[in-house]
C-alpha atoms as a PDB file:
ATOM      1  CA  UNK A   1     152.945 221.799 184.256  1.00  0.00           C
ATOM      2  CA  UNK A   2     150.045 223.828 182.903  1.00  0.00           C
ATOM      3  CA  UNK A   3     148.904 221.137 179.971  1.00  0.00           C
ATOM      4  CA  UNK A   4     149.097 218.650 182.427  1.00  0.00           C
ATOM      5  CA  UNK A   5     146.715 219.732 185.102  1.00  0.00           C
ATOM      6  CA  UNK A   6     144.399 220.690 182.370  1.00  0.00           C
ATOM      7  CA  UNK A   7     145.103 217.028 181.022  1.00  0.00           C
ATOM      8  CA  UNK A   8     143.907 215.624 184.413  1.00  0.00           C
ATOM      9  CA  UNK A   9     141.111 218.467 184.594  1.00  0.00           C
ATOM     10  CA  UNK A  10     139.589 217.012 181.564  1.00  0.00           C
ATOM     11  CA  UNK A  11     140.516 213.229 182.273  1.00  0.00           C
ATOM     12  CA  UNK A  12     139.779 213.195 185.808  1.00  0.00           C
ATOM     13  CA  UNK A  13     137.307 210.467 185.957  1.00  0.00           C
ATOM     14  CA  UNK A  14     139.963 208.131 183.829  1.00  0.00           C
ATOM     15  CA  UNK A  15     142.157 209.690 187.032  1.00  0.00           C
ATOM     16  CA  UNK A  16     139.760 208.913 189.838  1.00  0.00           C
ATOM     17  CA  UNK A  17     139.558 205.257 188.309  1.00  0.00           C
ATOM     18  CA  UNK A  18     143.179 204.600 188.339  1.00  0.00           C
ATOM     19  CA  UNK A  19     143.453 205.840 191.712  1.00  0.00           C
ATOM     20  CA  UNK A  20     140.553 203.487 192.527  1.00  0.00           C
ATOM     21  CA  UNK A  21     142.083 200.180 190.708  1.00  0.00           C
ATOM     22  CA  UNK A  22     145.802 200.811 192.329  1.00  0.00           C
ATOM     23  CA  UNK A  23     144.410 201.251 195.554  1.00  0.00           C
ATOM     24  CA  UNK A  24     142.076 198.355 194.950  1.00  0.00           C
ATOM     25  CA  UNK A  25     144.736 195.963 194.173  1.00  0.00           C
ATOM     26  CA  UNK A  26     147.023 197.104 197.466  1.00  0.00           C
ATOM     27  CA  UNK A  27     144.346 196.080 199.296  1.00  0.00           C
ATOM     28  CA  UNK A  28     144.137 193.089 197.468  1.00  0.00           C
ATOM     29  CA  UNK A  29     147.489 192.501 197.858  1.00  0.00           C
ATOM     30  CA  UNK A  30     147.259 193.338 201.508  1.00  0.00           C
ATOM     31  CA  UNK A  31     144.682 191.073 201.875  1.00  0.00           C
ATOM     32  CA  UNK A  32     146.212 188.002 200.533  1.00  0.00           C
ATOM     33  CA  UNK A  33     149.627 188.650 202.180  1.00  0.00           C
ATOM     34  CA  UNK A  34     147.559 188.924 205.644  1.00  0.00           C
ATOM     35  CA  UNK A  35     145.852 185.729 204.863  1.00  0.00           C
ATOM     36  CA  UNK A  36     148.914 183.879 203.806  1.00  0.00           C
ATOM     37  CA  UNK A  37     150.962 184.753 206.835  1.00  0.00           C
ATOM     38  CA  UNK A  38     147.857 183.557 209.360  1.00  0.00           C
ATOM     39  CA  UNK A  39     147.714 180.245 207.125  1.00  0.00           C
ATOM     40  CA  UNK A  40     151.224 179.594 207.682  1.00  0.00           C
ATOM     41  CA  UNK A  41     150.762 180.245 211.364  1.00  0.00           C
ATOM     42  CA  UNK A  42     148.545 178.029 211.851  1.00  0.00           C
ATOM     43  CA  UNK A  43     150.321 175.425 210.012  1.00  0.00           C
ATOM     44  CA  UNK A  44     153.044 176.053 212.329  1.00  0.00           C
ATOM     45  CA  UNK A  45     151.034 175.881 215.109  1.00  0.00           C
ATOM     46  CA  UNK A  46     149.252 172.638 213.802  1.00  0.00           C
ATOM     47  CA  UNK A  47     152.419 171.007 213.051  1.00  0.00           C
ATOM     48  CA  UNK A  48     154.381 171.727 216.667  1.00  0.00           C
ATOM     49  CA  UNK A  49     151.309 171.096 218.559  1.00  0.00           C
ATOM     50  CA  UNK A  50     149.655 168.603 216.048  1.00  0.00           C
ATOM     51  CA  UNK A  51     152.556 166.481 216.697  1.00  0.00           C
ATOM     52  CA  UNK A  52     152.482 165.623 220.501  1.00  0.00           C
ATOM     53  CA  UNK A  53     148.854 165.365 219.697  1.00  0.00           C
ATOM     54  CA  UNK A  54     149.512 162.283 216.773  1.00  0.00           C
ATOM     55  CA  UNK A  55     151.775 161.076 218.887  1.00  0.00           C
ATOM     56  CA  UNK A  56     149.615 160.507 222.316  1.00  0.00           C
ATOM     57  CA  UNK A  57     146.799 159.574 220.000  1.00  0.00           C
ATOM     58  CA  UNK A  58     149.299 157.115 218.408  1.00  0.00           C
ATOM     59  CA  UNK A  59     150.280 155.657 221.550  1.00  0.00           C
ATOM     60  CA  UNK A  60     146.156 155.092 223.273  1.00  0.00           C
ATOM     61  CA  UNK A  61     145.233 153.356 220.191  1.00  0.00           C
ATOM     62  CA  UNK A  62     148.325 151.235 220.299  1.00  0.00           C
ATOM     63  CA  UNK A  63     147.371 150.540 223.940  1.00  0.00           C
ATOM     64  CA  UNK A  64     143.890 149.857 222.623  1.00  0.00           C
ATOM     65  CA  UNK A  65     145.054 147.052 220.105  1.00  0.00           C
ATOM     66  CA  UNK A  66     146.857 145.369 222.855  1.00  0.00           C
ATOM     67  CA  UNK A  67     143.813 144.962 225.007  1.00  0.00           C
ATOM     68  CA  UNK A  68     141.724 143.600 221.825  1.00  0.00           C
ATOM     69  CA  UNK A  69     144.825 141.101 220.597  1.00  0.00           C
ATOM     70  CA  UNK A  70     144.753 140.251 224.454  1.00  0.00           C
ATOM     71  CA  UNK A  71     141.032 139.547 224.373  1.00  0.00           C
ATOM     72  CA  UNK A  72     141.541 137.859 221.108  1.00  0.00           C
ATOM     73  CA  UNK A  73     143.916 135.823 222.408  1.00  0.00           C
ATOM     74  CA  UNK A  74     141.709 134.676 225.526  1.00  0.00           C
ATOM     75  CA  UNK A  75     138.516 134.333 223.111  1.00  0.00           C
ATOM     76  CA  UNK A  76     140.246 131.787 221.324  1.00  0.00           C
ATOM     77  CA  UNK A  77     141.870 129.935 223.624  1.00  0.00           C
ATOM     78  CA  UNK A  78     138.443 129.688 225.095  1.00  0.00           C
ATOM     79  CA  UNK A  79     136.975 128.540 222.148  1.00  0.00           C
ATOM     80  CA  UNK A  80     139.152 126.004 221.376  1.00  0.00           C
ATOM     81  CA  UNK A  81     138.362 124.480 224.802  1.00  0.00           C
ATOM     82  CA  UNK A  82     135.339 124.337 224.035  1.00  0.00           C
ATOM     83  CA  UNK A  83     135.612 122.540 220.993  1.00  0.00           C
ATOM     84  CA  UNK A  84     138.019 120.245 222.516  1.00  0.00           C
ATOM     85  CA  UNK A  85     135.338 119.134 225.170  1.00  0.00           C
ATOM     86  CA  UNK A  86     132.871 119.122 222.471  1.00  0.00           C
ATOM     87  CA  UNK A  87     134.944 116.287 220.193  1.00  0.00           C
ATOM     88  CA  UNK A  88     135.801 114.943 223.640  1.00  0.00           C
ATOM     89  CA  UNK A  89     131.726 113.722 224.582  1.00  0.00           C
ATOM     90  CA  UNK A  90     131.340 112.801 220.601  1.00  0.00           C
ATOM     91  CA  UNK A  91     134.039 109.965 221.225  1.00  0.00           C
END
């Protein structure tokens, strides 16, 4: 017991150093466990709320194609009357 608190008497910055890198790597560690658990929360949270989100997002810009096919639809129906009246006066 004696030789080896002379050992870390006489190695005690070697000692201090270790103590420093272990305790520097928990917290390390620490710190990337913490970060990986909020990451996955909010990938949880993303993907149970992201959903209904995609989903009413999906369903406006599917209402929002209708309206433009419908205006489409109209635009050319229009134009097409107008180049029937057109060939109309050239006969």
């Amino acid at each position: 017991m004696s030789e080896l608190k002379s050992w870390v008497r006489e190695n005690s910055t070697l000692v201090y150093f270790l103590i420093a890198q272990l305790i520097a790597i928990g917290g390390g560690a620490a710190a990337m466990i913490a970060y990986s658990v909020r990451l996955e929360t909010r990938v949880h949270i993303m993907e149970t709320r992201g959903a209904e989100y995609t989903v009413a997002r999906m369903e406006a810009m599917k209402e929002r194609i209708t309206v433009l096919e419908q205006q489409i639809n109209q635009n050319a129906a229009r134009i097409e009357r107008v180049v029937q009246e057109y060939l109309k006066d050239k006969k």
